[in-house]
N, C-alpha and C. Protein backbone atom coordinates (compact mmCIF):
# COMPACT_ATOMS: atom_id res chain seq x y z
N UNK A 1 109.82 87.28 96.33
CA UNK A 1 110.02 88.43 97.17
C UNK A 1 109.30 88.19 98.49
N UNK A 2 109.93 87.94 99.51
CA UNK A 2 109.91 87.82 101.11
C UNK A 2 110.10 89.48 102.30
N UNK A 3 109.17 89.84 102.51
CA UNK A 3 109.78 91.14 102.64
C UNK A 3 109.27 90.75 104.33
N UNK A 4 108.59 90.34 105.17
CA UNK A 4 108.12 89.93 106.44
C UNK A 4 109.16 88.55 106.83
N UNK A 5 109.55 88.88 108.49
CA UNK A 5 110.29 87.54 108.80
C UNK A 5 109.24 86.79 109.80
N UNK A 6 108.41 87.17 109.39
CA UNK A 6 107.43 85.79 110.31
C UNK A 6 105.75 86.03 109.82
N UNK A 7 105.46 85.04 109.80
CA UNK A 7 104.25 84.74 109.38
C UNK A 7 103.01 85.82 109.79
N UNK A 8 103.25 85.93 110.63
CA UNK A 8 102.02 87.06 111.73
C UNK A 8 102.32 88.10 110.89
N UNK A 9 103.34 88.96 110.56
CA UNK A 9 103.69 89.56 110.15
C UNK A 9 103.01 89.89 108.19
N UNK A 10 103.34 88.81 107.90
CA UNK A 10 102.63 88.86 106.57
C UNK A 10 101.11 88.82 106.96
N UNK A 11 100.41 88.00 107.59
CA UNK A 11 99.07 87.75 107.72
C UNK A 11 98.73 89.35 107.80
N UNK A 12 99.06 89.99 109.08
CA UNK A 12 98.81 90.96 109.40
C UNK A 12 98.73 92.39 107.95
N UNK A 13 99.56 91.89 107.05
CA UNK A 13 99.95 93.07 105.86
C UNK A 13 98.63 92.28 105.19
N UNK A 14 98.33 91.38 105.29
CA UNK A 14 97.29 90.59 104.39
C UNK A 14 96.27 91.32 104.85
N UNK A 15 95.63 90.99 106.27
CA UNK A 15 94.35 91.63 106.60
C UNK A 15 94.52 93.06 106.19
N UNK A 16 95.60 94.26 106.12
CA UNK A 16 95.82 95.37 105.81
C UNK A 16 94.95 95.86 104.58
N UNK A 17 96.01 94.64 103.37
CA UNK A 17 95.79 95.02 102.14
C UNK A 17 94.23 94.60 101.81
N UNK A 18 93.52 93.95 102.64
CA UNK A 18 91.75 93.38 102.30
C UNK A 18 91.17 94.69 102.85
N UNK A 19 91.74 95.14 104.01
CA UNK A 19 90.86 96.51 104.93
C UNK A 19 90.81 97.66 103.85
N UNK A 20 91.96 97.92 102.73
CA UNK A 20 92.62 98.52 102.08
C UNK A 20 91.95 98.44 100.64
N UNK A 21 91.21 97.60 100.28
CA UNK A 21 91.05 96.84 98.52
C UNK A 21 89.99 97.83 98.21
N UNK A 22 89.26 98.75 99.31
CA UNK A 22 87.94 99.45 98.21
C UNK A 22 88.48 100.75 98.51
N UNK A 23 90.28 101.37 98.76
CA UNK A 23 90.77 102.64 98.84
C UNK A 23 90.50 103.28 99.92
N UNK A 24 89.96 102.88 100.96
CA UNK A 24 89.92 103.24 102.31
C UNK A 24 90.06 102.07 103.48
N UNK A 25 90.44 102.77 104.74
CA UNK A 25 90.92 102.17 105.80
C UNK A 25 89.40 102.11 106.40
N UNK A 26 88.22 101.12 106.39
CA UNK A 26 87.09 101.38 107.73
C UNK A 26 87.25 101.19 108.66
N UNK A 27 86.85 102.08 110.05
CA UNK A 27 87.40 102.00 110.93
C UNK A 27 86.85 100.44 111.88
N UNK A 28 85.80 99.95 110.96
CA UNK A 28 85.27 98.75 111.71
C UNK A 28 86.12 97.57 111.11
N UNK A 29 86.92 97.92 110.08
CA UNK A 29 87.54 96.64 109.76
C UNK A 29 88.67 96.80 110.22
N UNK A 30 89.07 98.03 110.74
CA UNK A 30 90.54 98.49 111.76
C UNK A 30 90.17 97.59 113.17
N UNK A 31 88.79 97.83 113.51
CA UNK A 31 88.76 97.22 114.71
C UNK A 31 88.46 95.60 114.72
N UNK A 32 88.17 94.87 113.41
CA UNK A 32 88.70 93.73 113.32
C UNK A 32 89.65 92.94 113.46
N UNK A 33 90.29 93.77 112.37
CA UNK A 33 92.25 93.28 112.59
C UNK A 33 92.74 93.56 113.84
N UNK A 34 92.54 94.35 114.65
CA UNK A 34 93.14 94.58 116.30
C UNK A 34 92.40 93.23 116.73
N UNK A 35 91.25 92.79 116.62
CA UNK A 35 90.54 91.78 117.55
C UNK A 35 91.78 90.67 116.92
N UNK A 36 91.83 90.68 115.85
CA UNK A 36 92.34 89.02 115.24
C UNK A 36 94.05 89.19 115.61
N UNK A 37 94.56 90.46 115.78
CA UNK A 37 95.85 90.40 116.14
C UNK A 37 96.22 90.25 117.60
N UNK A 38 95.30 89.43 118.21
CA UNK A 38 95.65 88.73 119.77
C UNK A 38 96.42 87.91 119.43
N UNK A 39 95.79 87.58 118.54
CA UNK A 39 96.09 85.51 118.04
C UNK A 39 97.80 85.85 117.59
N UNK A 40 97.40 86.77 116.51
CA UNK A 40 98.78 86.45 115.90
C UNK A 40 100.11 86.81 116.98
N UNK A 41 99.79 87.87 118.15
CA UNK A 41 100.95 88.18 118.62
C UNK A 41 100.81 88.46 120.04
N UNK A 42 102.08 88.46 120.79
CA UNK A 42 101.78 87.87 122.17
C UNK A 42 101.51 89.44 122.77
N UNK A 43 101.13 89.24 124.05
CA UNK A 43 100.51 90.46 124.68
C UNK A 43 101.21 91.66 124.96
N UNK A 44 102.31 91.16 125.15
CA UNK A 44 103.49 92.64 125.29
C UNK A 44 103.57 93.30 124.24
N UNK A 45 102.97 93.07 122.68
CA UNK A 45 103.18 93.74 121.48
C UNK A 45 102.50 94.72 121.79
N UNK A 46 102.20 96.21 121.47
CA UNK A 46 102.00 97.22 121.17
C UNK A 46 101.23 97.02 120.03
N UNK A 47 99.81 96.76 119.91
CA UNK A 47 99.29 96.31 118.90
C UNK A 47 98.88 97.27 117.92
N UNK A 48 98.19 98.58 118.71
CA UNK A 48 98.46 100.29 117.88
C UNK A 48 98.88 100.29 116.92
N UNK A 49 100.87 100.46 117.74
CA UNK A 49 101.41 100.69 117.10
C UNK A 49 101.86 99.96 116.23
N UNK A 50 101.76 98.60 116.24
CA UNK A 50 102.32 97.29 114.98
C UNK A 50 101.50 97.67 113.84
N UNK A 51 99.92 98.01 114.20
CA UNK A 51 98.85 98.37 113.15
C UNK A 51 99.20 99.13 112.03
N UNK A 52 99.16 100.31 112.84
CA UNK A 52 99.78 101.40 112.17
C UNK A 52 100.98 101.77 111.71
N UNK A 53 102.54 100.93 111.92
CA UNK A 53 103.14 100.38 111.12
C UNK A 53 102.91 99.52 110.61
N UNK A 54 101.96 98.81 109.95
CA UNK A 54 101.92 98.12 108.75
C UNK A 54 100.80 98.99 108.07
N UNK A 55 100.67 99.99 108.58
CA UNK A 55 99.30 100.02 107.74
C UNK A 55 100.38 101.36 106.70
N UNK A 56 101.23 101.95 107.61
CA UNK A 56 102.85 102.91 107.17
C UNK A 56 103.14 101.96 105.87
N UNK A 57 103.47 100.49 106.02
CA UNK A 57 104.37 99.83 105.25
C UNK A 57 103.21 99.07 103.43
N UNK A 58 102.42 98.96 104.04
CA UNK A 58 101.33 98.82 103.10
C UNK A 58 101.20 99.83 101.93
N UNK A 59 100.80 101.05 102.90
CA UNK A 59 101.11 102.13 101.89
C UNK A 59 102.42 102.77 100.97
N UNK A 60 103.41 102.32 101.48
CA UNK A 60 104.73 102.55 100.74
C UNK A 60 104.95 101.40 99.55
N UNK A 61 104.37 100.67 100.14
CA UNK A 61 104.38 98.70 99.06
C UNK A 61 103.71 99.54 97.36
N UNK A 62 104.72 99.12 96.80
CA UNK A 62 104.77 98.91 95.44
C UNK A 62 103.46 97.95 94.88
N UNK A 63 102.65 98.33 94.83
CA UNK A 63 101.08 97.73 94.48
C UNK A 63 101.49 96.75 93.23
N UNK A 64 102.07 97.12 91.95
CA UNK A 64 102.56 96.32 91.06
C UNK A 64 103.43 94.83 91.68
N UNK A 65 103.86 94.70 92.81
CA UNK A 65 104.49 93.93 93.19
C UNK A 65 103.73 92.62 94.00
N UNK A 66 102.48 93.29 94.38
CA UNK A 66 101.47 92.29 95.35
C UNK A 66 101.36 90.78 95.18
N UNK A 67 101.39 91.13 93.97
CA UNK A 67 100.75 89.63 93.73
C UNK A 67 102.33 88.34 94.08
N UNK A 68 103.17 89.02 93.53
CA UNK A 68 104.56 88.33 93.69
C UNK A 68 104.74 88.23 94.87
N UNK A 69 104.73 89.39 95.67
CA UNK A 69 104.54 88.86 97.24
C UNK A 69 104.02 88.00 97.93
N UNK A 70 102.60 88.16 97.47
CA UNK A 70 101.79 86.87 97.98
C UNK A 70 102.05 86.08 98.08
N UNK A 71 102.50 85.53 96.32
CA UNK A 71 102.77 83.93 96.27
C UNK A 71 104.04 83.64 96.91
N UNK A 72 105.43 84.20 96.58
CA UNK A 72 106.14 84.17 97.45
C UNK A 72 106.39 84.00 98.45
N UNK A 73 105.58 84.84 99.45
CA UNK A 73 105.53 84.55 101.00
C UNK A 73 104.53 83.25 101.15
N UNK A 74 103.48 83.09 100.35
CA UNK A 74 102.54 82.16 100.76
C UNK A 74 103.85 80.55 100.53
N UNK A 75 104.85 80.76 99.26
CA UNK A 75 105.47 79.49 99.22
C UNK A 75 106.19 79.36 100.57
N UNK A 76 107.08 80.42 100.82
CA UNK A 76 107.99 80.92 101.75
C UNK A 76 107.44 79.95 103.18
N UNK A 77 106.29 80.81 103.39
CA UNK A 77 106.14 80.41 105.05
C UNK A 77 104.94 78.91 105.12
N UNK A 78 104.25 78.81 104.34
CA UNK A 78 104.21 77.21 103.59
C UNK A 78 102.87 76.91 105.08
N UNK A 79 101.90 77.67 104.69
CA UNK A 79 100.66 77.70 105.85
C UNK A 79 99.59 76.67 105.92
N UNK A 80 100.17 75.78 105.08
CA UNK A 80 99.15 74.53 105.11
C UNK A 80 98.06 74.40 106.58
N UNK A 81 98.53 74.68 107.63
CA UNK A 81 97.69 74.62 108.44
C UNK A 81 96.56 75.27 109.11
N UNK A 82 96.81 76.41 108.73
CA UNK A 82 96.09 77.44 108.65
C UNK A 82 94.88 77.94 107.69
N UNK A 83 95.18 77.40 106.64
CA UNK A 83 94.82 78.22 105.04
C UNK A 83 92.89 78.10 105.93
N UNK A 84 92.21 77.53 106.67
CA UNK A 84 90.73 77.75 106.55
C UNK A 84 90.64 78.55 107.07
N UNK A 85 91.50 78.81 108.40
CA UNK A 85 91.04 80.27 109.27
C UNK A 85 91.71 81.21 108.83
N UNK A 86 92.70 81.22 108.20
CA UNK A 86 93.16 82.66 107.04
C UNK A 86 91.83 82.86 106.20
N UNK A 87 91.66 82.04 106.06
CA UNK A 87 89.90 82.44 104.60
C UNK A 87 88.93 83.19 105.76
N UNK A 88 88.86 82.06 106.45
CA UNK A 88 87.84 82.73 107.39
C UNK A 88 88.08 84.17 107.86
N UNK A 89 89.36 84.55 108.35
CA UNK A 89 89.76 85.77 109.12
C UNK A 89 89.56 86.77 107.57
N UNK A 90 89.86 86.76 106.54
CA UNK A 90 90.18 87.48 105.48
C UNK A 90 88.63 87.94 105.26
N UNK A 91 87.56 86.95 105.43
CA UNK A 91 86.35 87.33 105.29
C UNK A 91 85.68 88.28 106.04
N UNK A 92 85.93 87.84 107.27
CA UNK A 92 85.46 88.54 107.98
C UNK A 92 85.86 90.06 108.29
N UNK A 93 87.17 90.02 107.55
CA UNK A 93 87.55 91.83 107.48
C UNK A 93 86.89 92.59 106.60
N UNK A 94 86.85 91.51 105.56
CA UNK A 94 86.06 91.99 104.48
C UNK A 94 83.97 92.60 104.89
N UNK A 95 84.07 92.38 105.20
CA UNK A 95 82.47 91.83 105.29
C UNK A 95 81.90 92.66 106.85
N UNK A 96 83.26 93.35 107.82
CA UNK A 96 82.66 94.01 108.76
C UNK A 96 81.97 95.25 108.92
N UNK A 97 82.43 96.11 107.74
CA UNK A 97 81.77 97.43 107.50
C UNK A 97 80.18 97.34 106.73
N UNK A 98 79.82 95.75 106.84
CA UNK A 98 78.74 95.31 105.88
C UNK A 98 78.29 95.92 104.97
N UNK A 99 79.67 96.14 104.11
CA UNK A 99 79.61 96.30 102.65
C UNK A 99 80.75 96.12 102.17
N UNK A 100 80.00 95.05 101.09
CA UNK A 100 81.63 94.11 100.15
C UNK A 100 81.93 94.98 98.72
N UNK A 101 82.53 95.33 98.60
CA UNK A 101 82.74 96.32 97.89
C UNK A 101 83.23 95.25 96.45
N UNK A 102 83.03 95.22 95.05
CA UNK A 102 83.60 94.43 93.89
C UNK A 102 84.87 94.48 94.21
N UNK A 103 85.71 95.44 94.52
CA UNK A 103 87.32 95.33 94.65
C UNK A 103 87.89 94.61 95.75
N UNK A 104 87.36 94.75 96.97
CA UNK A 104 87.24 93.89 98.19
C UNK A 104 86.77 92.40 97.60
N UNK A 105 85.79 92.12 96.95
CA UNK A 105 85.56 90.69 96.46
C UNK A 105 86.62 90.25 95.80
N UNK A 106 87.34 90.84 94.46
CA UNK A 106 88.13 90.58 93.63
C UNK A 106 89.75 90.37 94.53
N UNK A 107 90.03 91.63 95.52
CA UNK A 107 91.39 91.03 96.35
C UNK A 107 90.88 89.51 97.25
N UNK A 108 90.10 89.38 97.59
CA UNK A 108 89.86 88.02 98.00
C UNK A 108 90.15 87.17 97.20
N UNK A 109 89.25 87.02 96.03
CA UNK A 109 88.93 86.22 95.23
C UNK A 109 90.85 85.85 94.58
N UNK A 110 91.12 86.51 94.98
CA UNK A 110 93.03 87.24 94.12
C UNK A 110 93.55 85.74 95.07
N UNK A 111 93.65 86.44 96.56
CA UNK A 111 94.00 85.95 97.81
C UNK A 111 94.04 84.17 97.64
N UNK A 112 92.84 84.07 97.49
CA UNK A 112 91.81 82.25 97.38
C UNK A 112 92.49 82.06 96.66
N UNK A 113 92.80 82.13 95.09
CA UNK A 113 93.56 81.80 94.25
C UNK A 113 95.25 81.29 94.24
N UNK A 114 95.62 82.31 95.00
CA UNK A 114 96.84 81.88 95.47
C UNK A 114 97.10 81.34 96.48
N UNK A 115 96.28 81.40 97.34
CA UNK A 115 96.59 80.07 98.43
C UNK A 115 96.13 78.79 97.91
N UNK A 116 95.23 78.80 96.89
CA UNK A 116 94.77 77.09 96.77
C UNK A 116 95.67 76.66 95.91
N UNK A 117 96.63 77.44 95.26
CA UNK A 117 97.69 77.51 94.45
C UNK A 117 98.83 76.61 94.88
N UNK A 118 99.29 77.27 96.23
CA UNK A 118 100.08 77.21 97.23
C UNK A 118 99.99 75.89 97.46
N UNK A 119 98.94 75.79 98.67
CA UNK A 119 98.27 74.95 99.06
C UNK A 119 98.04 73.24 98.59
């Protein structure tokens, strides 16, 4: 299951679902993912509003389905080049409200698994 047509796109639902893993949105890990979504997308994007539609599409996502997604998209878009600064970026969402919450560890720990999978 492929539900994103470009990579930024999934990354971006990725950092979502890590901001997302201890049942709340912090607003310091909101202002993470805006910093890291330069990279992923060019300047004319509306970055707000891309946010906050995915953060719309996250919440509608069938939670039972995540994990299939993951791997899926992780085979799909095939990020070999990336996979250290995805760890890196994933951490650091994690880890900005400086507090790692067990469920925040465990969607990581989820995350790592399937990319070294991938990978």
């Amino acid at each position: 299951m492929v539900i994103h047509s470009t990579f930024s796109d999934f990354v971006l639902f990725l950092y979502i679902h890590l901001s997302n893993a201890d049942s709340h949105y912090d607003p310091t890990e909101l202002l993470v993912i805006k910093a890291k979504m330069t990279s992923l997308y060019e300047e004319d994007i509306n970055f707000e509003k891309k946010l906050y539609q995915t953060i719309r599409e996250y919440n509608a996502f069938d939670k039972t389905k995540l994990n299939k997604l993951f791997r899926d998209s992780f085979m799909y878009f095939k990020p070999n080049k990336v996979k250290s600064k995805l760890l890196t970026d994933l951490h650091e969402i994690v880890n900005a409200d400086g507090n790692v919450s067990p469920s925040e560890n465990k969607a990581l720990e989820s995350l790592k698994e399937i990319i070294d999978l991938i990978n």
